[in-house]
C-alpha atoms as a PDB file:
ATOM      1  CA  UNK A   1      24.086  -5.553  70.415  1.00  0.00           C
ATOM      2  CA  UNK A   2      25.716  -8.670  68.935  1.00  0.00           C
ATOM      3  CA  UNK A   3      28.310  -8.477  65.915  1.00  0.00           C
ATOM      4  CA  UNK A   4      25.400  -9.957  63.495  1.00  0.00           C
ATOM      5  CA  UNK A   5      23.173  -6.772  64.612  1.00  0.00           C
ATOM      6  CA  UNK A   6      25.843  -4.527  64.172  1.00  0.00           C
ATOM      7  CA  UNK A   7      26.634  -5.787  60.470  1.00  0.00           C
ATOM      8  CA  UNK A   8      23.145  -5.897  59.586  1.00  0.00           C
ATOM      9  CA  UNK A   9      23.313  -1.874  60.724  1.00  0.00           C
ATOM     10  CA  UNK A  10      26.250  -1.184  58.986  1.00  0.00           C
ATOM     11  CA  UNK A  11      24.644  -2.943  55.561  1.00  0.00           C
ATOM     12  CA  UNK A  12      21.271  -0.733  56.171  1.00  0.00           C
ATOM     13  CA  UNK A  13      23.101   2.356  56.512  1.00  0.00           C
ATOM     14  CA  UNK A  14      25.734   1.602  53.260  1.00  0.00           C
ATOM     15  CA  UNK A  15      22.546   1.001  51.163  1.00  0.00           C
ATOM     16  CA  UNK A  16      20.502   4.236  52.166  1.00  0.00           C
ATOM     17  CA  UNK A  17      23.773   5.691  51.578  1.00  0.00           C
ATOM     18  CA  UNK A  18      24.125   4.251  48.705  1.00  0.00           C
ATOM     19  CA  UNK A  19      20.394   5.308  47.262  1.00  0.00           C
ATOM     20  CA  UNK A  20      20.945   8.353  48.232  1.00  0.00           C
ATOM     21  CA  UNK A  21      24.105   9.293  46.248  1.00  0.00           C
ATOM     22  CA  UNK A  22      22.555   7.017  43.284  1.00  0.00           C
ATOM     23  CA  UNK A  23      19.664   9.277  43.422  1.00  0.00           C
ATOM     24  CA  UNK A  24      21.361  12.913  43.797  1.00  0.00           C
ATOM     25  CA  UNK A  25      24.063  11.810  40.592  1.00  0.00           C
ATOM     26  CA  UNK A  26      20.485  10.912  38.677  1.00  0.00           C
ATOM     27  CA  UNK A  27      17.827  13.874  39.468  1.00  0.00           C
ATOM     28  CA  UNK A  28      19.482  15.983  36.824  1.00  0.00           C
ATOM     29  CA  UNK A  29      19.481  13.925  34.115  1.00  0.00           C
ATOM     30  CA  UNK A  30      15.408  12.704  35.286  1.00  0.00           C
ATOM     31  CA  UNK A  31      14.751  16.724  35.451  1.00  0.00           C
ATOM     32  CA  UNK A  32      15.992  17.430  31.926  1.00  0.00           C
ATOM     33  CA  UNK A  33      14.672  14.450  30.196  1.00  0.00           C
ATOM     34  CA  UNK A  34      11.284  15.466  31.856  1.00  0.00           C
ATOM     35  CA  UNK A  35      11.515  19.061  30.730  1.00  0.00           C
ATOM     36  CA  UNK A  36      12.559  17.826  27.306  1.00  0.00           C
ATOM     37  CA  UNK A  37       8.633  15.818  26.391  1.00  0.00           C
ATOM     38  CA  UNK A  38       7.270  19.481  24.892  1.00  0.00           C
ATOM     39  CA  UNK A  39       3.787  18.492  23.326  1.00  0.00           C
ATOM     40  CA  UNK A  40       1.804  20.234  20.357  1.00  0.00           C
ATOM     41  CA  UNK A  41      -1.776  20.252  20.495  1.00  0.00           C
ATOM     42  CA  UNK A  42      -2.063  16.843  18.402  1.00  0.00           C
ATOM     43  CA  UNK A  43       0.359  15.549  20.674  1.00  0.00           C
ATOM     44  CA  UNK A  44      -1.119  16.468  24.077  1.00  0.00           C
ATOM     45  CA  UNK A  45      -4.344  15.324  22.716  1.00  0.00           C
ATOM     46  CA  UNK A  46      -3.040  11.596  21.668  1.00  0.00           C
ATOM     47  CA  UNK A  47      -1.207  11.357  24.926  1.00  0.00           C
ATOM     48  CA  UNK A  48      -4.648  12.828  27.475  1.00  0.00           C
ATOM     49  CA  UNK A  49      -6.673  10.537  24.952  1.00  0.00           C
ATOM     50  CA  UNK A  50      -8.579  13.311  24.353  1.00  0.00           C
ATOM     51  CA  UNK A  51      -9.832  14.991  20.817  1.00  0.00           C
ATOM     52  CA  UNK A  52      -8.040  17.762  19.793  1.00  0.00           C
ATOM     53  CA  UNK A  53     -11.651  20.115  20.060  1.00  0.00           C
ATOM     54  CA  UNK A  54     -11.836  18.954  24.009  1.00  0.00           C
ATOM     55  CA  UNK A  55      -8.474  19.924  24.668  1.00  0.00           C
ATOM     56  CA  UNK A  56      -8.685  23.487  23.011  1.00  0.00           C
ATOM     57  CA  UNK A  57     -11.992  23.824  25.902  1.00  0.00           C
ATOM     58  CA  UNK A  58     -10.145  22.887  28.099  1.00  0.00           C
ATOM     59  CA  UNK A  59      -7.682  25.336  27.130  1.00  0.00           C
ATOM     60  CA  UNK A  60      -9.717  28.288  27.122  1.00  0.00           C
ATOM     61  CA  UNK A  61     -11.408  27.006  30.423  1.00  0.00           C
ATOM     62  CA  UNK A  62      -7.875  27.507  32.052  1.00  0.00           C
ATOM     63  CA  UNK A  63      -8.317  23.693  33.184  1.00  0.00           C
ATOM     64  CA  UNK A  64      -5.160  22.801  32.189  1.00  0.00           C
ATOM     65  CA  UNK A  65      -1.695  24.345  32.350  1.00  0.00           C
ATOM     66  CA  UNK A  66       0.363  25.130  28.684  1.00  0.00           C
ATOM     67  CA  UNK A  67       2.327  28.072  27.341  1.00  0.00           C
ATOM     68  CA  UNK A  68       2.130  29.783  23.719  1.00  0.00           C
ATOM     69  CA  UNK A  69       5.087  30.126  21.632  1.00  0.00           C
ATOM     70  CA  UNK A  70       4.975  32.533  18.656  1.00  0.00           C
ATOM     71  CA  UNK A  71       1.134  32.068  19.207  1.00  0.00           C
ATOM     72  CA  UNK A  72       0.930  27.915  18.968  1.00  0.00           C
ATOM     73  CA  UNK A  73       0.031  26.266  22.497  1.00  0.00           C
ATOM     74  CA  UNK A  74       2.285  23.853  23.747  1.00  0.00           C
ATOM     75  CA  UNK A  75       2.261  21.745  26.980  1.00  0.00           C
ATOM     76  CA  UNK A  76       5.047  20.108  28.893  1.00  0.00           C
ATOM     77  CA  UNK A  77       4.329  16.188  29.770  1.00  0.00           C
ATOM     78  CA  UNK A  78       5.441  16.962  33.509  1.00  0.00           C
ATOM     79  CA  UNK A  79       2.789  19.507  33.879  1.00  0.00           C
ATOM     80  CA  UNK A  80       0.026  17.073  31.764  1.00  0.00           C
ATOM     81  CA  UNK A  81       1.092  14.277  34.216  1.00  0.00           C
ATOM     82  CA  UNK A  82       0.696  16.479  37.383  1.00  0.00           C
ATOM     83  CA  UNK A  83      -2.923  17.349  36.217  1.00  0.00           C
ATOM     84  CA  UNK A  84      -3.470  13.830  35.490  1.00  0.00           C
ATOM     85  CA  UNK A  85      -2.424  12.846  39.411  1.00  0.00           C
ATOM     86  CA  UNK A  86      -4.449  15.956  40.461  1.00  0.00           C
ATOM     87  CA  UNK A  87      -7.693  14.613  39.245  1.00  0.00           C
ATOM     88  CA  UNK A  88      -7.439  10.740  40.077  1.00  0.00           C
ATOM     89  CA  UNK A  89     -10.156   9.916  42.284  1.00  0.00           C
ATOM     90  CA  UNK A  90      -8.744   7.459  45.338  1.00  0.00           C
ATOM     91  CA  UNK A  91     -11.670   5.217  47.381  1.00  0.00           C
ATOM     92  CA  UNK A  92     -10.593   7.534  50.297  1.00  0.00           C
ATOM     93  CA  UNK A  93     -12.032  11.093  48.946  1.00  0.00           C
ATOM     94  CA  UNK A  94     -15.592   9.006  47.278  1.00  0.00           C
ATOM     95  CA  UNK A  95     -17.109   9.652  50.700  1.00  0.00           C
END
């Protein structure tokens, strides 16, 4: 291994270091601001570009995840965004 190999190591290994602490001193603050988008109805609706009427099906349907709070539905954007991913159709699963 010549010297230039062996810096070039070292420089790999101080930058995955480097993402990796950059990453660990930012999850919290990503987790709580994610936590933090609560949507009403209106809201979900606007942001799913859906009407308000095809949400509420799909809210009886159980097609879509939400809580009730003192007997309003709300949904959190994290949980909107994982059912978004969930039903994304890739080329690979059309055959």
């Amino acid at each position: 291994m010549t010297t230039a190999d062996l810096i070039e190591a070292l420089r790999a290994d101080i930058a995955s270091d480097l993402k990796a602490q950059i990453l660990a001193e930012l999850e919290p603050e990503i987790k709580r601001r994610l936590y933090s988008n609560i949507f009403d109805i209106e809201e979900a609706a606007k942001y799913l570009k859906v009407s308000v009427q095809t949400l509420r099906r799909m809210v009886h349907g159980a097609e879509i995840p939400y809580f009730r709070q003192r007997g309003r539905i709300y949904f959190r954007q994290m949980d909107l965004d994982k059912h978004i991913e969930n039903r994304i159709i890739r080329k690979d699963d059309r055959q």
